[in-house]
N, C-alpha and C. Protein backbone atom coordinates (compact mmCIF):
# COMPACT_ATOMS: atom_id res chain seq x y z
N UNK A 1 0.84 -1.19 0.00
CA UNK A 1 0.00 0.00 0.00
C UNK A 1 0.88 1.25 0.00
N UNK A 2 0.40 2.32 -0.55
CA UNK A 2 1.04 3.67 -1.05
C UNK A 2 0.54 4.54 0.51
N UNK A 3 1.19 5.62 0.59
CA UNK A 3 0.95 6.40 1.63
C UNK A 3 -0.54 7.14 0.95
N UNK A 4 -1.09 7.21 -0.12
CA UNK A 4 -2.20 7.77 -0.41
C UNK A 4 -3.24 6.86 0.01
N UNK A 5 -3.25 5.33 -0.10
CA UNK A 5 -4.18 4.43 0.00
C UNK A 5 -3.85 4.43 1.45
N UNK A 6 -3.31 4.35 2.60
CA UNK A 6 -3.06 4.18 3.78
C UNK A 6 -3.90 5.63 4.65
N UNK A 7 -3.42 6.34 3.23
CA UNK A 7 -4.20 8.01 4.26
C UNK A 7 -5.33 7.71 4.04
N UNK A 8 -6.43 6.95 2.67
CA UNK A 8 -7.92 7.27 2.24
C UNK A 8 -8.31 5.94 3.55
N UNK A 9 -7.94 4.87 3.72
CA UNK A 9 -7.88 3.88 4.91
C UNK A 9 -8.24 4.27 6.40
N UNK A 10 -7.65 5.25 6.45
CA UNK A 10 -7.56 5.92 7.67
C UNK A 10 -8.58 6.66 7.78
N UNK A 11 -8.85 7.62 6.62
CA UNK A 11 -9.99 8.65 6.71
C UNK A 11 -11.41 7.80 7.05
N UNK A 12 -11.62 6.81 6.13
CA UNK A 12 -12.79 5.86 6.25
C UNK A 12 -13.13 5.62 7.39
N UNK A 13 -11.85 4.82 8.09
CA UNK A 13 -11.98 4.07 9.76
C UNK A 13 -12.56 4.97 10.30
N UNK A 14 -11.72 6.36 10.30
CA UNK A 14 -11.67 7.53 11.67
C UNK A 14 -12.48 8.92 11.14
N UNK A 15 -12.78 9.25 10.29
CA UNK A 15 -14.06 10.12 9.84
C UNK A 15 -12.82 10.94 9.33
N UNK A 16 -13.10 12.29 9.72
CA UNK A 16 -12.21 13.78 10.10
C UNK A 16 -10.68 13.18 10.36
N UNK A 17 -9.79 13.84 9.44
CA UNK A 17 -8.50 13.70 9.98
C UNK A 17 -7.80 15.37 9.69
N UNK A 18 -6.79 15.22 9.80
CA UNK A 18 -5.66 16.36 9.77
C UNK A 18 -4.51 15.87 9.95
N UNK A 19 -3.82 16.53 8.06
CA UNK A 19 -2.77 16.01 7.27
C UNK A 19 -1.68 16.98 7.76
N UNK A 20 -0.75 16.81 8.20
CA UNK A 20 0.65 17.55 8.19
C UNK A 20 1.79 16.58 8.06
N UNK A 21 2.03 16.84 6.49
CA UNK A 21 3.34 15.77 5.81
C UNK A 21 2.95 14.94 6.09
N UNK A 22 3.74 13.88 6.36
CA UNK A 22 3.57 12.71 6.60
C UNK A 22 2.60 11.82 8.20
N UNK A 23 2.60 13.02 8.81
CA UNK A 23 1.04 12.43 9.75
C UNK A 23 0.41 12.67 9.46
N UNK A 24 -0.43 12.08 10.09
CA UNK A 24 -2.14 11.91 9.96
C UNK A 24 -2.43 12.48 12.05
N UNK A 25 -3.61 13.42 12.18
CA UNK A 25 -4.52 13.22 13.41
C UNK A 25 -5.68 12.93 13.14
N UNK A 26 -5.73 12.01 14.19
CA UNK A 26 -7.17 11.56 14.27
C UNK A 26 -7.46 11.35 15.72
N UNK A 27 -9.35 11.71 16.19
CA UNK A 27 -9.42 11.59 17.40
C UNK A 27 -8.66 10.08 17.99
N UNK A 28 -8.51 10.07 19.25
CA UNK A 28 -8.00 8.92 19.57
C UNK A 28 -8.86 7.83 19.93
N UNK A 29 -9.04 6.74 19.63
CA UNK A 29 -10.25 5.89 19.86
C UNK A 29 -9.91 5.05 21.15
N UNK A 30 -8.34 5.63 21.66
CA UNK A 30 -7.68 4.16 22.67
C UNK A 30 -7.59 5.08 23.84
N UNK A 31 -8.17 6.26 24.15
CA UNK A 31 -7.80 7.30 25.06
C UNK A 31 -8.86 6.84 25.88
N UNK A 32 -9.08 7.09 27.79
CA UNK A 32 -9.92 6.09 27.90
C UNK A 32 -10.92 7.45 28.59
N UNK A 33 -12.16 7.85 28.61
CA UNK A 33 -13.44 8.73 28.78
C UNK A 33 -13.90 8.66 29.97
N UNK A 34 -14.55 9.72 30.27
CA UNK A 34 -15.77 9.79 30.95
C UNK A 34 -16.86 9.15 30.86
N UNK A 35 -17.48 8.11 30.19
CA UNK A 35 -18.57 7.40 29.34
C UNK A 35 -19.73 8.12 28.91
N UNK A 36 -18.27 8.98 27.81
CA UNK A 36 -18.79 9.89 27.08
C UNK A 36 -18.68 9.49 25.57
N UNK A 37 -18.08 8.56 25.22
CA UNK A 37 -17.59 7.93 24.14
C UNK A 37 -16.44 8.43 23.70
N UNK A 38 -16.26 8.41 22.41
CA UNK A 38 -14.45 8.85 21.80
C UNK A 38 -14.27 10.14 22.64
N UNK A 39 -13.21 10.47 22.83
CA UNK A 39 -12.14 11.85 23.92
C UNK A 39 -12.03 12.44 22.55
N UNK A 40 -12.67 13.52 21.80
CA UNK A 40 -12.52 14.28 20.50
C UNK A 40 -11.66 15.52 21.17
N UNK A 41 -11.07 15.89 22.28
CA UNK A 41 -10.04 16.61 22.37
C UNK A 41 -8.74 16.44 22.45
N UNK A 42 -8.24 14.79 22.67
CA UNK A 42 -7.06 14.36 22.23
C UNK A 42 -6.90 13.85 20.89
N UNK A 43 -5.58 13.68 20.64
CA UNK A 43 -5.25 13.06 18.96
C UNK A 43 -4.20 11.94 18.77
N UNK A 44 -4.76 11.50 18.21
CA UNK A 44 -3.94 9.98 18.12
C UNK A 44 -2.77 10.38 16.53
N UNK A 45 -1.76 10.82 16.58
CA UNK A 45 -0.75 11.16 15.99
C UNK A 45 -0.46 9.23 14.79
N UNK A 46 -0.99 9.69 13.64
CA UNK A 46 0.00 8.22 13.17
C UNK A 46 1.22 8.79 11.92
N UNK A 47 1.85 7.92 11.63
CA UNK A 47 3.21 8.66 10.89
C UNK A 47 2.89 7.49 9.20
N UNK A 48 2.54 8.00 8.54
CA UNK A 48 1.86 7.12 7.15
C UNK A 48 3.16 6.72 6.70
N UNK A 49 4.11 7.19 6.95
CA UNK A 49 5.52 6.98 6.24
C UNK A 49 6.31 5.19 6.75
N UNK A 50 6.12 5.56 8.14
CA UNK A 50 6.79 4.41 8.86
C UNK A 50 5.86 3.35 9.26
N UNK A 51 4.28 3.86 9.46
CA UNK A 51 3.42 3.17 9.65
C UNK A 51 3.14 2.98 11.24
N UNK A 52 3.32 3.68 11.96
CA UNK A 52 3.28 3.74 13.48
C UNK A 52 2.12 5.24 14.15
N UNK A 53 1.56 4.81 14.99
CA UNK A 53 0.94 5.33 15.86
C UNK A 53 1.03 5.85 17.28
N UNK A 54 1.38 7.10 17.91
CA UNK A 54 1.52 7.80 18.81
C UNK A 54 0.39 8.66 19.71
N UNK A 55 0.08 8.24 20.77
CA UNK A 55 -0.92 9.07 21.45
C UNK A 55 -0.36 9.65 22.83
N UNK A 56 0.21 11.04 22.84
CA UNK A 56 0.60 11.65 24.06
C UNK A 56 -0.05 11.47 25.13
N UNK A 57 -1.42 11.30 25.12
CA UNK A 57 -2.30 11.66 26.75
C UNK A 57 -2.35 10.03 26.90
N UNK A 58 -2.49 9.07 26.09
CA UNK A 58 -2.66 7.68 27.05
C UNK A 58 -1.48 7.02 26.72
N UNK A 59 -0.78 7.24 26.27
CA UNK A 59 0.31 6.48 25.61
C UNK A 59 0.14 5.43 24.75
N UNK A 60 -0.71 5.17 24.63
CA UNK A 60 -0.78 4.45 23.17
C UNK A 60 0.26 4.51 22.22
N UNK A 61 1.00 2.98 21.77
CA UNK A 61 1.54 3.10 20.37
C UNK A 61 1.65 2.16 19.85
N UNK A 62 2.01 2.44 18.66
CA UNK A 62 2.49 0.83 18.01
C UNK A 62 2.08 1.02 16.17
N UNK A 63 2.30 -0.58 15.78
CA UNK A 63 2.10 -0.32 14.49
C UNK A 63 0.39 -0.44 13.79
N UNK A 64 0.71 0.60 12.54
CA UNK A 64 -0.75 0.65 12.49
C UNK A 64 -1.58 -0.19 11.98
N UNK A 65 -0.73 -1.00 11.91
CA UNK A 65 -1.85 -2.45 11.47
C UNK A 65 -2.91 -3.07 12.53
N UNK A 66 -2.49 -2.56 14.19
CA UNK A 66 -2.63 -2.80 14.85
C UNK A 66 -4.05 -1.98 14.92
N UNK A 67 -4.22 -1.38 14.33
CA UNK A 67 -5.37 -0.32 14.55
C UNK A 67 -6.97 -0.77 13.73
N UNK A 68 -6.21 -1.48 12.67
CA UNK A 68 -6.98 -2.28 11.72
C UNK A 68 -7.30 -3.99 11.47
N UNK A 69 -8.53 -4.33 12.71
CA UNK A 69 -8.41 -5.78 12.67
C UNK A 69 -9.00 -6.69 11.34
């Protein structure tokens, strides 16, 4: 897969994203709530280049295959 098919992949899963170079944000789906559902004020940072996923507030990471069962 091309970093274009990996970004349209992503958009599908996660609705709304935001492109800068080679990341992608998207809300974080692994951040854990109020049982309020998804935390839409944190961002789950992924890197389309290397294929890895970063989330500052829960620490979440890993590869992004992992994101896609």
């Amino acid at each position: 897969m091309n970093k274009v098919q990996i970004t349209n992949l992503i958009r599908k899963k996660f609705g709304n994203i935001k492109k800068t170079g080679d990341e992608v944000q998207v809300c974080c789906p692994l951040c854990p709530t109020l049982g309020q559902g998804i935390d839409k004020k944190y961002k789950l940072y992924i890197n389309v280049a290397k294929r890895v996923f970063n989330c500052f507030r829960c620490q979440s990471k890993g590869v992004l295959s992992s994101l896609f069962p």
